[in-house]
C-alpha atoms as a PDB file:
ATOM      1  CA  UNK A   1      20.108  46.552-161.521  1.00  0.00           C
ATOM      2  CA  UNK A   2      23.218  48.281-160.975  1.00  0.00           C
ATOM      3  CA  UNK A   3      23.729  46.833-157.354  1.00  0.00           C
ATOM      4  CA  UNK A   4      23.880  43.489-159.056  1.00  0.00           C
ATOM      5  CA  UNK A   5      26.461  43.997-160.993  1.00  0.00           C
ATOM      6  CA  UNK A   6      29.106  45.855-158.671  1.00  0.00           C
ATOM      7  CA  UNK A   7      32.224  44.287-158.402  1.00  0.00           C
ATOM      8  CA  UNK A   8      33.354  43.976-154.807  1.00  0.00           C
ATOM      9  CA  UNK A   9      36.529  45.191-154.233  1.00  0.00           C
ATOM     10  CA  UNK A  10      37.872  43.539-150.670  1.00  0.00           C
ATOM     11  CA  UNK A  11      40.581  43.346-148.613  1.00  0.00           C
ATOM     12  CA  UNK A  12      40.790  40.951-145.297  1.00  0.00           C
ATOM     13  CA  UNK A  13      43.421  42.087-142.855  1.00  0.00           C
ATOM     14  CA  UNK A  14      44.917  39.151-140.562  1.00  0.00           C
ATOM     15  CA  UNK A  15      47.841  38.026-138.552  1.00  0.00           C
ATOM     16  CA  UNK A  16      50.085  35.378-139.479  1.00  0.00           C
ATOM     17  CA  UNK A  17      48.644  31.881-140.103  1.00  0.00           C
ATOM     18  CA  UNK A  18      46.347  31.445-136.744  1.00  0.00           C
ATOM     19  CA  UNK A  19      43.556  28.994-136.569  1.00  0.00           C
ATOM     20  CA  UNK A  20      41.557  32.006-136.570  1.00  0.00           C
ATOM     21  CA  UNK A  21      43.229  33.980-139.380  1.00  0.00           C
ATOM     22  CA  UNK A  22      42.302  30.510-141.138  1.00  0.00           C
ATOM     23  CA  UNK A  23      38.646  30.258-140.159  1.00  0.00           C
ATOM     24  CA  UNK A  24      38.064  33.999-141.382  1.00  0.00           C
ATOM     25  CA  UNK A  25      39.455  33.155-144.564  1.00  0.00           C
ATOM     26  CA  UNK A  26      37.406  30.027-144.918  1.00  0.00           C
ATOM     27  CA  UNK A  27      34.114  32.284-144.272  1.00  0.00           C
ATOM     28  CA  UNK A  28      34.760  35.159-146.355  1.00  0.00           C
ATOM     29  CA  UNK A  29      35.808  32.269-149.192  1.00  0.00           C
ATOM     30  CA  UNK A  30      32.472  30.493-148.905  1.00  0.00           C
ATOM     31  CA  UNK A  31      30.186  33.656-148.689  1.00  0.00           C
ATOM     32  CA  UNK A  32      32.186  35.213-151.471  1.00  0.00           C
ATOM     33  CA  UNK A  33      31.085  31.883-153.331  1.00  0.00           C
ATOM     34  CA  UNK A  34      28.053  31.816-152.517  1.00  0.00           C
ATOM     35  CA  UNK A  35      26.647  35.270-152.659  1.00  0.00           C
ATOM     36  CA  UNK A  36      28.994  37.515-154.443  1.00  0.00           C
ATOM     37  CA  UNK A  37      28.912  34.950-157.965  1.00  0.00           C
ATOM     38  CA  UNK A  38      32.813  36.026-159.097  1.00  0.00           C
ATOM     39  CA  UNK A  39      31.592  39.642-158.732  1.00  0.00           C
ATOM     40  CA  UNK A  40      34.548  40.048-156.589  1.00  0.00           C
ATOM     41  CA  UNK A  41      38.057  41.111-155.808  1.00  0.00           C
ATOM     42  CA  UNK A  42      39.751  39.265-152.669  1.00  0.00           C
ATOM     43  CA  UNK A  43      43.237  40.493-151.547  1.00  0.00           C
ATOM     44  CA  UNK A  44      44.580  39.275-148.162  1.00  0.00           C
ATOM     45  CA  UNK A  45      46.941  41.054-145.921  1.00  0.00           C
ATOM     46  CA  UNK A  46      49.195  40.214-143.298  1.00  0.00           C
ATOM     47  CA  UNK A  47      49.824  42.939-140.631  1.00  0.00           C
ATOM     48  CA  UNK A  48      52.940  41.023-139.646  1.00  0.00           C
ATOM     49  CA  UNK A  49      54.437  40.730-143.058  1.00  0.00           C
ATOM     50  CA  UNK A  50      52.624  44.830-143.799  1.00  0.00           C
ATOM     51  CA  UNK A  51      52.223  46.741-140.923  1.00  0.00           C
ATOM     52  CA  UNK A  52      52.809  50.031-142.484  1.00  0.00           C
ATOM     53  CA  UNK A  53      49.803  49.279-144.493  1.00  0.00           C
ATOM     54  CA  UNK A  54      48.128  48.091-141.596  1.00  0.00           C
ATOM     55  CA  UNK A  55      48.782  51.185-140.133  1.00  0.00           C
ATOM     56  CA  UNK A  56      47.495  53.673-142.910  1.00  0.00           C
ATOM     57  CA  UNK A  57      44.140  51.522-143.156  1.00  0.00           C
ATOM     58  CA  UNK A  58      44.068  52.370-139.155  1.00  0.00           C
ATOM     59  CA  UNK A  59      43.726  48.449-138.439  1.00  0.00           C
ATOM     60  CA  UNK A  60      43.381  47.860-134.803  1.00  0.00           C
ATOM     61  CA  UNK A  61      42.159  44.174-135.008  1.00  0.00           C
ATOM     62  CA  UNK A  62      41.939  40.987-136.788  1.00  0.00           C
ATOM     63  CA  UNK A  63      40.983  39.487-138.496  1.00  0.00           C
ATOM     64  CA  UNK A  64      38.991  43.156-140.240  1.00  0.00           C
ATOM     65  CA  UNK A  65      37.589  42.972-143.839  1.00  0.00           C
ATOM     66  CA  UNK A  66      37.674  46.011-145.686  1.00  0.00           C
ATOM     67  CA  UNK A  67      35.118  46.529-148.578  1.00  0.00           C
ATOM     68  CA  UNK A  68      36.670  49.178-150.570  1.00  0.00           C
ATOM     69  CA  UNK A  69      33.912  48.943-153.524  1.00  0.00           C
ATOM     70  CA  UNK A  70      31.302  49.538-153.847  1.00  0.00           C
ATOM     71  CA  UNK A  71      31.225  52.546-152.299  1.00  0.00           C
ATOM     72  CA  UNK A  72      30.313  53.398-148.977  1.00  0.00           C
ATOM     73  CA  UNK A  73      33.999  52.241-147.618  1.00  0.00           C
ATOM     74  CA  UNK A  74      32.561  49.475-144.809  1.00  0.00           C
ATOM     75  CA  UNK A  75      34.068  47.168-142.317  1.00  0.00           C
ATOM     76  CA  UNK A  76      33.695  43.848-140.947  1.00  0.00           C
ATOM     77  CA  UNK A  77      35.690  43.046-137.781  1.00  0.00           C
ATOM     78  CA  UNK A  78      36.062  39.126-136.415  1.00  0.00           C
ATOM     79  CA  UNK A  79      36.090  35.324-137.561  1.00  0.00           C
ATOM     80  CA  UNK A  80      33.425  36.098-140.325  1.00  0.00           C
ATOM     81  CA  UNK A  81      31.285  33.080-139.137  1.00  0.00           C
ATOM     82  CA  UNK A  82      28.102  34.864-139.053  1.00  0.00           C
ATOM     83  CA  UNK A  83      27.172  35.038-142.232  1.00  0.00           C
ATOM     84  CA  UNK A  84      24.199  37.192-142.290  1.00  0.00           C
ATOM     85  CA  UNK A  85      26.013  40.052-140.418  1.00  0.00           C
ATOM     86  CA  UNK A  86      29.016  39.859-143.164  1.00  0.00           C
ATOM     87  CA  UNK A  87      26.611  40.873-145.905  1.00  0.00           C
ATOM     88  CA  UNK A  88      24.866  43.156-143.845  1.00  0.00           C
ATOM     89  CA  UNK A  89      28.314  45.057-143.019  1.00  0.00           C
ATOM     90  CA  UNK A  90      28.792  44.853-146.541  1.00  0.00           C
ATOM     91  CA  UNK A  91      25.536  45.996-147.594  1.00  0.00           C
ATOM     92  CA  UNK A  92      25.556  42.717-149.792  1.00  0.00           C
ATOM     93  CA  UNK A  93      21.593  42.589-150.754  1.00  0.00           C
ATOM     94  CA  UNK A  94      21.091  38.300-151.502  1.00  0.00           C
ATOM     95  CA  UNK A  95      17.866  36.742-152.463  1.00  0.00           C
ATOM     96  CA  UNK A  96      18.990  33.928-150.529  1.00  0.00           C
ATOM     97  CA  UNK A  97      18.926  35.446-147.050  1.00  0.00           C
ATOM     98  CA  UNK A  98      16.268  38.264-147.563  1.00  0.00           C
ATOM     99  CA  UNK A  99      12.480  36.626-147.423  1.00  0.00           C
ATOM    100  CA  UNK A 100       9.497  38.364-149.100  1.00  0.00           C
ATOM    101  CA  UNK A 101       8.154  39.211-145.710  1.00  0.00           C
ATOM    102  CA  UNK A 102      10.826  41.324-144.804  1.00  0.00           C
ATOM    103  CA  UNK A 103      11.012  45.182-145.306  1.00  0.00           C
ATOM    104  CA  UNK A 104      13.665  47.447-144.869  1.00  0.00           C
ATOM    105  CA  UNK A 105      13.358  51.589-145.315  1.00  0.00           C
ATOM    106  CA  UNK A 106      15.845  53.347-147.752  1.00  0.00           C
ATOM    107  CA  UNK A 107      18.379  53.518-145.217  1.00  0.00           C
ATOM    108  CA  UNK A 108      18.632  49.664-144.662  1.00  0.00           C
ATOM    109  CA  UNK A 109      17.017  49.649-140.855  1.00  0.00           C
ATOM    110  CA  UNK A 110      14.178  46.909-140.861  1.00  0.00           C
ATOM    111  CA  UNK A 111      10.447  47.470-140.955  1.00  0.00           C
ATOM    112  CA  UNK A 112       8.269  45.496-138.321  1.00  0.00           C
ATOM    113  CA  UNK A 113       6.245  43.072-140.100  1.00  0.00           C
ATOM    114  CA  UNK A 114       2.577  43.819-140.382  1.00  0.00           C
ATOM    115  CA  UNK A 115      -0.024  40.803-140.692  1.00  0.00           C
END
């Protein structure tokens, strides 16, 4: 029970206003939406406008999210479109995208399926 109610705290690290600093936002909008129910903190970052902080997070691309909380520290590098490997870089566990079929061991890897 506790997983479901962690707040996500996350920080999205692009540059300037590209088309693709605008598509990643879009994405991590939507899945935030959709998955994450208001159980979330968004803050977005310009390297251009912050590179010292840039620097001290040791970003070396972007568009890179940053999931600060819950812990572990993870991150997500790229447009965001794929939505299933956001919330698995996240470790974001949804109903929506996990079917009953589907197994994974303690550590997250996945479990062949057995018939």
């Amino acid at each position: 029970m506790e997983a479901v109610l962690s707040k996500y705290i996350l920080t999205l690290y692009v540059t300037g206003t590209s088309p693709r600093t605008r598509v990643a936002i879009d994405n991590l909008n939507r899945i935030c939406k959709q998955e994450l129910d208001g159980r979330y903190e968004l803050e977005i970052v310009d390297v251009l406008e912050h590179p010292q902080r840039a620097e001290d997070e040791r970003i070396l691309a972007t568009p890179t999210l940053i999931k600060q909380l819950p812990p572990p520290l993870r991150r997500v590098i790229g447009d965001l479109s794929d939505k299933n490997k956001v919330l698995l870089g996240l470790e974001v566990h949804s109903d929506m995208h996990t079917s009953p079929s589907s197994s994974s061991t303690s550590n997250g890897a996945p479990q062949p399926e057995v018939s």
